[in-house]
Protein backbone atom coordinates (compact mmCIF):
# COMPACT_ATOMS: atom_id res chain seq x y z
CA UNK A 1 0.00 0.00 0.00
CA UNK A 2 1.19 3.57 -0.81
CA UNK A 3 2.07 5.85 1.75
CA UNK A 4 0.93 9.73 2.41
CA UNK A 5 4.44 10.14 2.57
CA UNK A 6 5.43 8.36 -0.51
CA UNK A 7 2.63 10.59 -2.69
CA UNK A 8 4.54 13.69 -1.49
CA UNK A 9 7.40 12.34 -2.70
CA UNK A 10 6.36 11.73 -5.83
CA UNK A 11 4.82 15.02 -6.17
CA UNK A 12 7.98 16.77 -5.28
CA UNK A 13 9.96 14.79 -7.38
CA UNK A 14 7.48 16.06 -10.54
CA UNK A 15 7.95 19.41 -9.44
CA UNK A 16 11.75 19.37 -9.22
CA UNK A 17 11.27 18.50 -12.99
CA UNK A 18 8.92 20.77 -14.05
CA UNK A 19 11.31 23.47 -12.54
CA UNK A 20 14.70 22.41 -13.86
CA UNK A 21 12.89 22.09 -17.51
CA UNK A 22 12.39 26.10 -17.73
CA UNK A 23 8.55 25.70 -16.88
CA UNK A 24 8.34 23.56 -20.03
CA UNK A 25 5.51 22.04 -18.05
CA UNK A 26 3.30 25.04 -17.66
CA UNK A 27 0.69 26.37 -20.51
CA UNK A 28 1.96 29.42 -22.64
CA UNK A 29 1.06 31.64 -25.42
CA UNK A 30 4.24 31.08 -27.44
CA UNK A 31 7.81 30.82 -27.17
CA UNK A 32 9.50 31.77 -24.01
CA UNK A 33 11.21 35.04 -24.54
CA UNK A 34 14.58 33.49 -24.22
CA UNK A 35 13.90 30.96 -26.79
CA UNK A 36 12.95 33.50 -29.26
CA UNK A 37 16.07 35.80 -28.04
CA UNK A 38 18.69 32.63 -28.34
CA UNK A 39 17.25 30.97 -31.78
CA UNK A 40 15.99 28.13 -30.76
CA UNK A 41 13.93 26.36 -33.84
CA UNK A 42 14.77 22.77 -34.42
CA UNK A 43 12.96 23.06 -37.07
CA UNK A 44 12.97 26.79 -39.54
CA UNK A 45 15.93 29.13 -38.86
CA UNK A 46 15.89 32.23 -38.28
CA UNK A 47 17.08 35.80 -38.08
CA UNK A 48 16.43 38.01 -35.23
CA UNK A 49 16.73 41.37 -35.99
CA UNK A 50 16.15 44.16 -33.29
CA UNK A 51 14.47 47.17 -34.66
CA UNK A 52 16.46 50.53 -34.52
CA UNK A 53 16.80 54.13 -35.88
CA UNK A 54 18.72 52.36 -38.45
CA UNK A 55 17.14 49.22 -39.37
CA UNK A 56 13.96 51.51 -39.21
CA UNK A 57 15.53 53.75 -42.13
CA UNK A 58 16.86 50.96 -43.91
CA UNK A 59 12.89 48.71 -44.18
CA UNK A 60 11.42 52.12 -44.58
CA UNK A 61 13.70 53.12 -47.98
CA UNK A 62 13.29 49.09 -49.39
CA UNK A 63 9.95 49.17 -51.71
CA UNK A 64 9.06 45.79 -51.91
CA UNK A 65 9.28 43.99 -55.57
CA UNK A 66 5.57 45.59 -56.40
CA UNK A 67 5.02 45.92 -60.36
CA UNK A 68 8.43 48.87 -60.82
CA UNK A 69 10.61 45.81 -58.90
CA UNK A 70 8.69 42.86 -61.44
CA UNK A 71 8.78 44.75 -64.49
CA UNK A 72 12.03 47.02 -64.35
CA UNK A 73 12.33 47.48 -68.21
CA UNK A 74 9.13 49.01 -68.48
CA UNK A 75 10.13 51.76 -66.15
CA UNK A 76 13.43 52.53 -67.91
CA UNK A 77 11.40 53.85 -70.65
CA UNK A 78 10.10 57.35 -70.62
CA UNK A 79 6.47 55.98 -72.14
CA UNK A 80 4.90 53.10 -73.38
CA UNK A 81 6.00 50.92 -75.32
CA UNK A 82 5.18 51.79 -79.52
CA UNK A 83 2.57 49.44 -81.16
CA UNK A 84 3.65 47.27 -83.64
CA UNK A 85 1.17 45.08 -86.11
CA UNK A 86 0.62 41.90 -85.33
CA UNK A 87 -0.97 38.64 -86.63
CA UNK A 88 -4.92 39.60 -87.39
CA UNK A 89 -4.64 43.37 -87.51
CA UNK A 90 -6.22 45.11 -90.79
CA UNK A 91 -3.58 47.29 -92.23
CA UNK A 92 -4.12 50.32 -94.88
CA UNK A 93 -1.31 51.23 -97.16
CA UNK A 94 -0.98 55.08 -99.37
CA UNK A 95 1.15 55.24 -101.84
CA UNK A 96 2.26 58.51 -103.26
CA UNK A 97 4.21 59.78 -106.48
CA UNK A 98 5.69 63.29 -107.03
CA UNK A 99 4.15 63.54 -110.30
CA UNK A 100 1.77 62.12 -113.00
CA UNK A 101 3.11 59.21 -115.32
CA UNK A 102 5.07 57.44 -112.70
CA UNK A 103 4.34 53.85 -111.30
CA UNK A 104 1.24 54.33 -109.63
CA UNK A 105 -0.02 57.67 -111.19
CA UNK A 106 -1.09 57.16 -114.40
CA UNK A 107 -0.24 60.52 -117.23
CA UNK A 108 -3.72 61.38 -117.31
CA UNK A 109 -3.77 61.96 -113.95
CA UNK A 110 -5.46 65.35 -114.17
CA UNK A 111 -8.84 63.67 -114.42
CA UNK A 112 -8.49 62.28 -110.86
CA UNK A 113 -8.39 63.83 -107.83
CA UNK A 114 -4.52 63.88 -106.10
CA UNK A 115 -1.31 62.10 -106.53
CA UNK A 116 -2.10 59.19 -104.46
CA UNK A 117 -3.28 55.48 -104.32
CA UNK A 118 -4.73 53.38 -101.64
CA UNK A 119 -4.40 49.84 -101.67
CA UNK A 120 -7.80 47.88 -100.45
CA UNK A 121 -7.47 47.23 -96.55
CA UNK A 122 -5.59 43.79 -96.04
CA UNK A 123 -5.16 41.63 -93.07
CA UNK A 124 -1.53 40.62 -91.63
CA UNK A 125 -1.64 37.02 -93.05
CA UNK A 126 -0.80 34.53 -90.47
CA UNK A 127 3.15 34.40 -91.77
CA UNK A 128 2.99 37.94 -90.69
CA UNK A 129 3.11 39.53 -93.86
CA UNK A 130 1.11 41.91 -96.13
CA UNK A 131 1.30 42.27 -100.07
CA UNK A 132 1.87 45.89 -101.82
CA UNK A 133 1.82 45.84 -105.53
CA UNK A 134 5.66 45.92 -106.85
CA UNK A 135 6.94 45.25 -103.36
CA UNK A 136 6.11 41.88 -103.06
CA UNK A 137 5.27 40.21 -99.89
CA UNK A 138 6.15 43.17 -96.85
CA UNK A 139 6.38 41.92 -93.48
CA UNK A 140 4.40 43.59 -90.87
CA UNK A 141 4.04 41.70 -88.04
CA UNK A 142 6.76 42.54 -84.91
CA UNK A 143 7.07 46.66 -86.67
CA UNK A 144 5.80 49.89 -86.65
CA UNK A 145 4.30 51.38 -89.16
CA UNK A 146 7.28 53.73 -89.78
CA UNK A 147 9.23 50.74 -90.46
CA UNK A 148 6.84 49.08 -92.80
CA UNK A 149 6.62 52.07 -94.83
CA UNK A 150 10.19 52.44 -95.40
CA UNK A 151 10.77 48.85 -96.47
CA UNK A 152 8.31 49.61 -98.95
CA UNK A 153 9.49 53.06 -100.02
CA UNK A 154 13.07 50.95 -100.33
CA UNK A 155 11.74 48.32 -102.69
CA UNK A 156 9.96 50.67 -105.30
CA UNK A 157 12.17 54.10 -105.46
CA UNK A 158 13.74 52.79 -108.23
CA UNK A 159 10.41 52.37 -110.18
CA UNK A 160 8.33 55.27 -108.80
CA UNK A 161 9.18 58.89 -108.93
CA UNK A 162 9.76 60.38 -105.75
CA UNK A 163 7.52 57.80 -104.16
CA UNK A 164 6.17 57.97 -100.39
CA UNK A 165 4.27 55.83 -98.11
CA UNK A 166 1.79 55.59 -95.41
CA UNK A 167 1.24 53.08 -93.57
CA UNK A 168 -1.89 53.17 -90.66
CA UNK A 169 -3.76 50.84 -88.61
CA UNK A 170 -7.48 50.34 -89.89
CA UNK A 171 -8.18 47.84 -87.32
CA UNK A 172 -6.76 46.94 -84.12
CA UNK A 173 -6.77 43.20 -83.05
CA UNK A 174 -3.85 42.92 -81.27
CA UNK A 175 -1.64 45.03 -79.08
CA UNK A 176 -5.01 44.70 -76.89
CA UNK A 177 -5.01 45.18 -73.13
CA UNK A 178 -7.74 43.95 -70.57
CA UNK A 179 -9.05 45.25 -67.47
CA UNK A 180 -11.56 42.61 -65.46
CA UNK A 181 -12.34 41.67 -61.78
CA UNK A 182 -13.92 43.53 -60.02
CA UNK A 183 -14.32 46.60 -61.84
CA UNK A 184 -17.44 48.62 -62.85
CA UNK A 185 -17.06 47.41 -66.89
CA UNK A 186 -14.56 44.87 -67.51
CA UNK A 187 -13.20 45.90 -70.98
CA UNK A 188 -11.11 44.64 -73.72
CA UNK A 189 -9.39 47.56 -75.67
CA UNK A 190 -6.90 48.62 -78.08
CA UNK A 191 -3.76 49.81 -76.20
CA UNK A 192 -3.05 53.92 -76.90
CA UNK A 193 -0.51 55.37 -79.11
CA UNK A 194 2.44 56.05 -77.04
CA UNK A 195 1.50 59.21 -76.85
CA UNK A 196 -1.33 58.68 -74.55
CA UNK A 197 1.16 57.87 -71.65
CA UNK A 198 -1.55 55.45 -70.22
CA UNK A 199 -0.52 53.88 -67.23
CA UNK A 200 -2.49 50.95 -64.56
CA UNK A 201 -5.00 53.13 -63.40
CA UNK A 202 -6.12 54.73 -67.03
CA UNK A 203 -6.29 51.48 -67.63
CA UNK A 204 -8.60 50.36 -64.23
CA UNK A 205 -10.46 54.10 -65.35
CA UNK A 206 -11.54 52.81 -68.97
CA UNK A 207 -13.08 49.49 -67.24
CA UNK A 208 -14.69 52.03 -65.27
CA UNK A 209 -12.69 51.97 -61.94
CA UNK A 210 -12.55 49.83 -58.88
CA UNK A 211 -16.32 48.78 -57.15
CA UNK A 212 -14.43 48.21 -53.81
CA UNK A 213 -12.84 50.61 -51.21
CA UNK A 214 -9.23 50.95 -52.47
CA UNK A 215 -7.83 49.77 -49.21
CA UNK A 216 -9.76 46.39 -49.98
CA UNK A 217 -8.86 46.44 -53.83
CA UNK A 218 -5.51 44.55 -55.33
CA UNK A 219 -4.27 44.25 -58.95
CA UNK A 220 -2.51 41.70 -60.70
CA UNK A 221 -0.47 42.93 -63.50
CA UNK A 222 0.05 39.88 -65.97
CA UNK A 223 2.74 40.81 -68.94
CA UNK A 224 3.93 37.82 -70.82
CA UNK A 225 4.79 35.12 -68.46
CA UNK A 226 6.02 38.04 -65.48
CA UNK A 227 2.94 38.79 -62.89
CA UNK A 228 3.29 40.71 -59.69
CA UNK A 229 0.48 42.39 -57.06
CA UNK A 230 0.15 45.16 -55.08
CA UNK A 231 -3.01 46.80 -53.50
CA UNK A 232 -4.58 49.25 -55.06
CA UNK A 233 -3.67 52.09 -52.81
CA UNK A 234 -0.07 51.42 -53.37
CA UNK A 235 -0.41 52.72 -57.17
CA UNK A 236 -1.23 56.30 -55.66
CA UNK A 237 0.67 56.31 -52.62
CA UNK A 238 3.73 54.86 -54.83
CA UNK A 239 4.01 56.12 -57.94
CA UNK A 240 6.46 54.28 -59.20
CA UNK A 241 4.38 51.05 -59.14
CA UNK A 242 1.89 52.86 -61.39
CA UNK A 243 3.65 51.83 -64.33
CA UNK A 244 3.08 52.23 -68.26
CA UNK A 245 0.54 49.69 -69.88
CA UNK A 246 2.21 47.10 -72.43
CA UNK A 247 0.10 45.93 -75.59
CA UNK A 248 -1.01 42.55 -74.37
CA UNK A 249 -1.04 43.52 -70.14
CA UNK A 250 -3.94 41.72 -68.68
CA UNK A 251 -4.87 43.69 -65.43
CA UNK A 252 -6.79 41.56 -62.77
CA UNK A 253 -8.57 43.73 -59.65
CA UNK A 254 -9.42 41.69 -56.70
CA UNK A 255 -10.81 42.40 -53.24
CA UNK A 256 -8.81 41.22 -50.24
CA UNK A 257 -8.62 42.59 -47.19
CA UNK A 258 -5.36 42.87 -46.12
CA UNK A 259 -4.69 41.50 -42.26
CA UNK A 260 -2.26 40.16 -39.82
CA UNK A 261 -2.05 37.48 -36.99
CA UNK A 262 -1.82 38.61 -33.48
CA UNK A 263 -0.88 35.93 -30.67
CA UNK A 264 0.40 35.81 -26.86
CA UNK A 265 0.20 38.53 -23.93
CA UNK A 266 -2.35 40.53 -26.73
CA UNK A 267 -6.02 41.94 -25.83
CA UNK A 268 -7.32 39.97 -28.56
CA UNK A 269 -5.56 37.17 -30.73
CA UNK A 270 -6.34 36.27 -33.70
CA UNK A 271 -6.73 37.46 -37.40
CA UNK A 272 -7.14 41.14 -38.04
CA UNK A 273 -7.83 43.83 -40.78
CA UNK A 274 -6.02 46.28 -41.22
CA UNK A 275 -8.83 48.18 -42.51
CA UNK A 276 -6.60 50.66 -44.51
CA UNK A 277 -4.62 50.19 -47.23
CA UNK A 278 -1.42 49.76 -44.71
CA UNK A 279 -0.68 50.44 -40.96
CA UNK A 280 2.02 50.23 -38.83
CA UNK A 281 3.44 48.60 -35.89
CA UNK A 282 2.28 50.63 -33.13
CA UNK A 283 -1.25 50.91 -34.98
CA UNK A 284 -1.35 46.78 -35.28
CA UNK A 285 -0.68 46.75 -31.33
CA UNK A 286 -3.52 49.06 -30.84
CA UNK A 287 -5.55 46.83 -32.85
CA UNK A 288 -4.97 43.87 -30.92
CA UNK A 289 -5.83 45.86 -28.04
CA UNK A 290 -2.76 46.58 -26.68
CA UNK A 291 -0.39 44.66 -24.34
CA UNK A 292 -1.97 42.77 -21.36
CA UNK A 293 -0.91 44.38 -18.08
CA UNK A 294 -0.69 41.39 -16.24
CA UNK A 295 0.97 39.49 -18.63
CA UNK A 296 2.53 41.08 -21.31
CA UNK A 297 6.60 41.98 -21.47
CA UNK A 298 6.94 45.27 -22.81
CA UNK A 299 10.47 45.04 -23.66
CA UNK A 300 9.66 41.54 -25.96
CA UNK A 301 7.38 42.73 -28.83
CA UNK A 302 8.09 40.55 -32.15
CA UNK A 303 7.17 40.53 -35.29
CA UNK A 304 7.64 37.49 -37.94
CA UNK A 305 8.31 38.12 -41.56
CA UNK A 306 9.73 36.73 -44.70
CA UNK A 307 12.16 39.38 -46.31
CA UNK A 308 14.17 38.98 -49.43
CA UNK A 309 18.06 37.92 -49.52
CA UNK A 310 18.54 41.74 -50.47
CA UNK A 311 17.07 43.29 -47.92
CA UNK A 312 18.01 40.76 -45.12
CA UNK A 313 21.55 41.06 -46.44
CA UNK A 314 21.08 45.25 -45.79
CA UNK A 315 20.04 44.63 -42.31
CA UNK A 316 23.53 42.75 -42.13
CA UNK A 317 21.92 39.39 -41.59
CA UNK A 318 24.17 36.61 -43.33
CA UNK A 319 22.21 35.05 -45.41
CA UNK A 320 24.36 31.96 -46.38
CA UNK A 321 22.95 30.15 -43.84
CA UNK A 322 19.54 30.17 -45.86
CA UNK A 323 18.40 29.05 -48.87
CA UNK A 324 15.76 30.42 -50.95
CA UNK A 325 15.23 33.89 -51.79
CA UNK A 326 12.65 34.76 -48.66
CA UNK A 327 14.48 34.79 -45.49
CA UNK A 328 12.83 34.23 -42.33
CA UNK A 329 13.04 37.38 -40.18
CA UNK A 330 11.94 38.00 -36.65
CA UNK A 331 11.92 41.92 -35.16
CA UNK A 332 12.40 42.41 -32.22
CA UNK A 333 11.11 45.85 -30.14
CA UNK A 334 11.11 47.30 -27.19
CA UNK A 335 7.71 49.59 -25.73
CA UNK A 336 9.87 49.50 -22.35
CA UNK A 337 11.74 51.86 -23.92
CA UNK A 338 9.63 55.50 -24.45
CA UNK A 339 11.46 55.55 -27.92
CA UNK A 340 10.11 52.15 -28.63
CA UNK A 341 7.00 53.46 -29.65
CA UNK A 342 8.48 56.21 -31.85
CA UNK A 343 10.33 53.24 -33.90
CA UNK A 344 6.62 51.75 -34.05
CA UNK A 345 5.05 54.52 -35.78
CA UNK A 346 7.84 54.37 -38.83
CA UNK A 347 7.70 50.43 -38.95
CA UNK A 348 5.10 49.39 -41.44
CA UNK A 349 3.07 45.99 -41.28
CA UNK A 350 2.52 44.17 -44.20
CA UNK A 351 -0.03 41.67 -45.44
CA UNK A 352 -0.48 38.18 -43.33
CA UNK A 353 2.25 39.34 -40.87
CA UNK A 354 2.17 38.01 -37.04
CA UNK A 355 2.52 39.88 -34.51
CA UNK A 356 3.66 37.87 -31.17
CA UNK A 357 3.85 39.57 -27.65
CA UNK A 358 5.86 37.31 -25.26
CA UNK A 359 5.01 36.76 -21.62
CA UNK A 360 6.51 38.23 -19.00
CA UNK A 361 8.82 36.05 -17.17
CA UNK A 362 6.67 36.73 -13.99
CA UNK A 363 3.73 35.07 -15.51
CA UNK A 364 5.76 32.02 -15.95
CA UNK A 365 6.93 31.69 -12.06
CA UNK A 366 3.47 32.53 -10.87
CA UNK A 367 1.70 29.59 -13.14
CA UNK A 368 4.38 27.12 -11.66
CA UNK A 369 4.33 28.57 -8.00
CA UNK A 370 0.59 27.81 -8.52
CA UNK A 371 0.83 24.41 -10.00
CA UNK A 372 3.30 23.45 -6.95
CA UNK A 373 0.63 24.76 -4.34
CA UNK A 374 -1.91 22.36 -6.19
CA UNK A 375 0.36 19.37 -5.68
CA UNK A 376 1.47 20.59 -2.32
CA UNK A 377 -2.55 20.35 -1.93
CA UNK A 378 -2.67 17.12 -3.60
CA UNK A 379 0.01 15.79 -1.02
CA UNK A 380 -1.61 17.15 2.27
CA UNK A 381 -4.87 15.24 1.07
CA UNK A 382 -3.42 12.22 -0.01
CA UNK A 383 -1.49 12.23 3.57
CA UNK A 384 -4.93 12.55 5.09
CA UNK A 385 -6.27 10.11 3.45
CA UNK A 386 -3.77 7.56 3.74
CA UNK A 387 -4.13 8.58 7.60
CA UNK A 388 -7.72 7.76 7.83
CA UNK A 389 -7.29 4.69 6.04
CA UNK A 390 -5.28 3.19 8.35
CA UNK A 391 -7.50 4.54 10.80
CA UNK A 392 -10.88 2.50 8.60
CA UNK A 393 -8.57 -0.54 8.57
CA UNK A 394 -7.97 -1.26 12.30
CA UNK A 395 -11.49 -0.14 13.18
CA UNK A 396 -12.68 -2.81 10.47
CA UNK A 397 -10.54 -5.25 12.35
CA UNK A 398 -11.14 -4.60 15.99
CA UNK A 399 -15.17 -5.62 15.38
CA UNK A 400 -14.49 -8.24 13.12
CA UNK A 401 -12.34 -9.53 16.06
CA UNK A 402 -15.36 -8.94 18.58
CA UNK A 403 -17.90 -10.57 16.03
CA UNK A 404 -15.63 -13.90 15.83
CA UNK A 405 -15.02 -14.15 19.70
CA UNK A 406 -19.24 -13.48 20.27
CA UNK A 407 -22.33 -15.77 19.36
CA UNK A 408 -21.89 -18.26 16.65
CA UNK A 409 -24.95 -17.96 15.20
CA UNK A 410 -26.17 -14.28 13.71
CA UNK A 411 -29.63 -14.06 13.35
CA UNK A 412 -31.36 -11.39 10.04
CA UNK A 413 -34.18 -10.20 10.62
CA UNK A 414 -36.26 -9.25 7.21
């Protein structure tokens, strides 16, 4: 039979481990702060980066990729890019002579009106070519139409007098750009001349604009096989991510409402919006109502984020220890510090961040100061108990002992 004595044991004994483990035994929010501090993962590394006046300055200058970091070519221009003909587009072709009797202007030319001739409209043929009489076969697809007309010109000077040539676009069927989602009219439409210096949001403007709130609105940019996002905001707040449309861009507007995760010593955990088309840190805190007084540690405030090799290696992490271009990044801030919140109000949040406020160290010794009264508890009654047991037992015995030594013969009554 067990003893009082050898339950207290026992219980000590657990306790003893529970205490040289770190509190391992007692429930948390999240990692310890130490553990985050020291780098523990068995599993993802990681780089802990505490936030400063210069790490601030250094994530506040980095744009992330956004449509200028996708489609860098693009920007290097000082406009569009010029159309060119294409497979399917109806091309008309001019031909002029200097004077009467030449190739295309016959003597008698008084009894017409001009010094010109227009070929019949003519489709790029699906070898990319057109046909102009004397010239032969002309490609057209891939050029402008200051190009086509001087391969003509080249191949009938010699036959024409003086000649000149133009060249224009009687129907557009490539070189077209679409704007769909969630927009008023999705639309399918010739891309402007140069000239017209349309950029993303002309483009969201002829589909009728956005239906959303702009802080809930993204766009995907699709050119070739290159795509990139940002929300819609960002194309007016940024203007460099507002970049020239490209004959054949497909533009995609969705509605997403950008949030981040909030866990440990927080007033409320969980997913939340940012409700605007960005925040930052000390906003996001507010959000998930601030730091627990009587359990949160000020002065352990972390946010986790994947950055890119470029930036990481900026913030003078060294990023040969991890592979892939997204490093794993964990900031670190202090609100001990009055500053702290300062740094905060220049640190921006970004989409499906998670923001983690540790416990106190406190919290931990009071949970396992509690949990130790509980099995000190535990003991005392299991003491107690074995106490009246023993007690039960020899009671039990003493009047079986008087029943035996009595009458042989016990009489029931029903």
């Amino acid at each position: 039979m067990i003893s009082g004595r050898q339950i207290f044991r026992t219980l000590l004994a657990l306790a003893a481990v529970g205490l040289s483990g770190g509190c391992a035994m007692m429930p948390s929010t999240g990692p310890a702060e130490f553990d985050v501090d020291n780098m523990g993962s068995k599993n993802v590394p990681y780089a802990l980066v505490r936030l400063t006046p210069e790490s601030v300055s250094i994530i506040s200058h980095y744009e992330p990729r956004g449509l200028a970091g996708a489609f860098p070519v693009a920007q290097k221009r000082k406009g569009p890019a010029r159309l060119v003909f294409g497979i399917g587009d109806v091309v008309t072709v001019t031909i002029f002579e200097a004077a009467a009797g030449g190739l295309f202007i016959p003597t008698e030319a008084g009894v017409r009106p001009g010094n010109f001739v227009t070929i019949p409209d003519q489709t790029v043929d699906n070898d990319g070519n057109i046909t102009v009489p004397y010239a032969g076969l002309v490609k057209a697809e891939g050029r402008t139409n200051g190009e086509v007309q001087l391969d003509i010109v080249s191949r009938i000077k010699n036959r024409a007098i003086d000649p000149q040539v133009v060249v224009a676009l009687s129907q557009q069927r490539t070189s077209l750009v679409s704007v769909f989602g969630e927009v008023n009219t999705p639309v399918r439409y010739p891309a402007a001349a140069s000239g017209a210096q349309d950029r993303i949001t002309d483009a969201i403007t002829r589909a009728g604009g956005i239906k959303d709130q702009g802080y809930e609105s993204w766009v995907l940019v699709q050119r070739g096989d290159v795509r990139a996002t940002v929300p819609f905001a960002n194309l007016i707040y940024e203007p460099s991510n507002n970049i020239f449309v490209q004959p054949g861009d497909r533009v995609y507007v969705y509605r997403e409402q950008q949030k981040f995760l909030a866990f440990g010593a927080a007033g409320q955990q969980g997913e939340l919006n940012f409700d605007a088309w960005r925040i930052n840190l000390a906003e996001a805190v507010g959000k998930a109502g601030g730091l627990v007084d009587v359990q949160a540690d000020p002065g352990r405030v972390y946010l986790y984020r994947l950055e890119p090799r470029e930036l990481a290696e900026l913030l003078g992490i060294d990023v040969s220890k991890f592979t892939g271009e997204l490093i794993p990044v964990i900031f670190s801030i202090s609100f001990r510090d009055p500053g702290g919140y300062f740094l905060a109000t220049n640190f921006q949040v970004r989409n499906q961040d998670v923001l983690f406020i540790a416990n106190s160290p406190s919290v931990d010794v009071s949970k396992f100061l509690n949990y130790l009264n509980i099995m000190m508890n535990t003991a005392n009654n299991g003491i107690f108990l074995g106490n009246n047991g023993i007690a039960l037992y020899n009671s039990v015995k003493a009047v079986q002992g008087k029943a035996t030594s009595g009458s042989s013969t016990v009489i029931v009554q029903q």
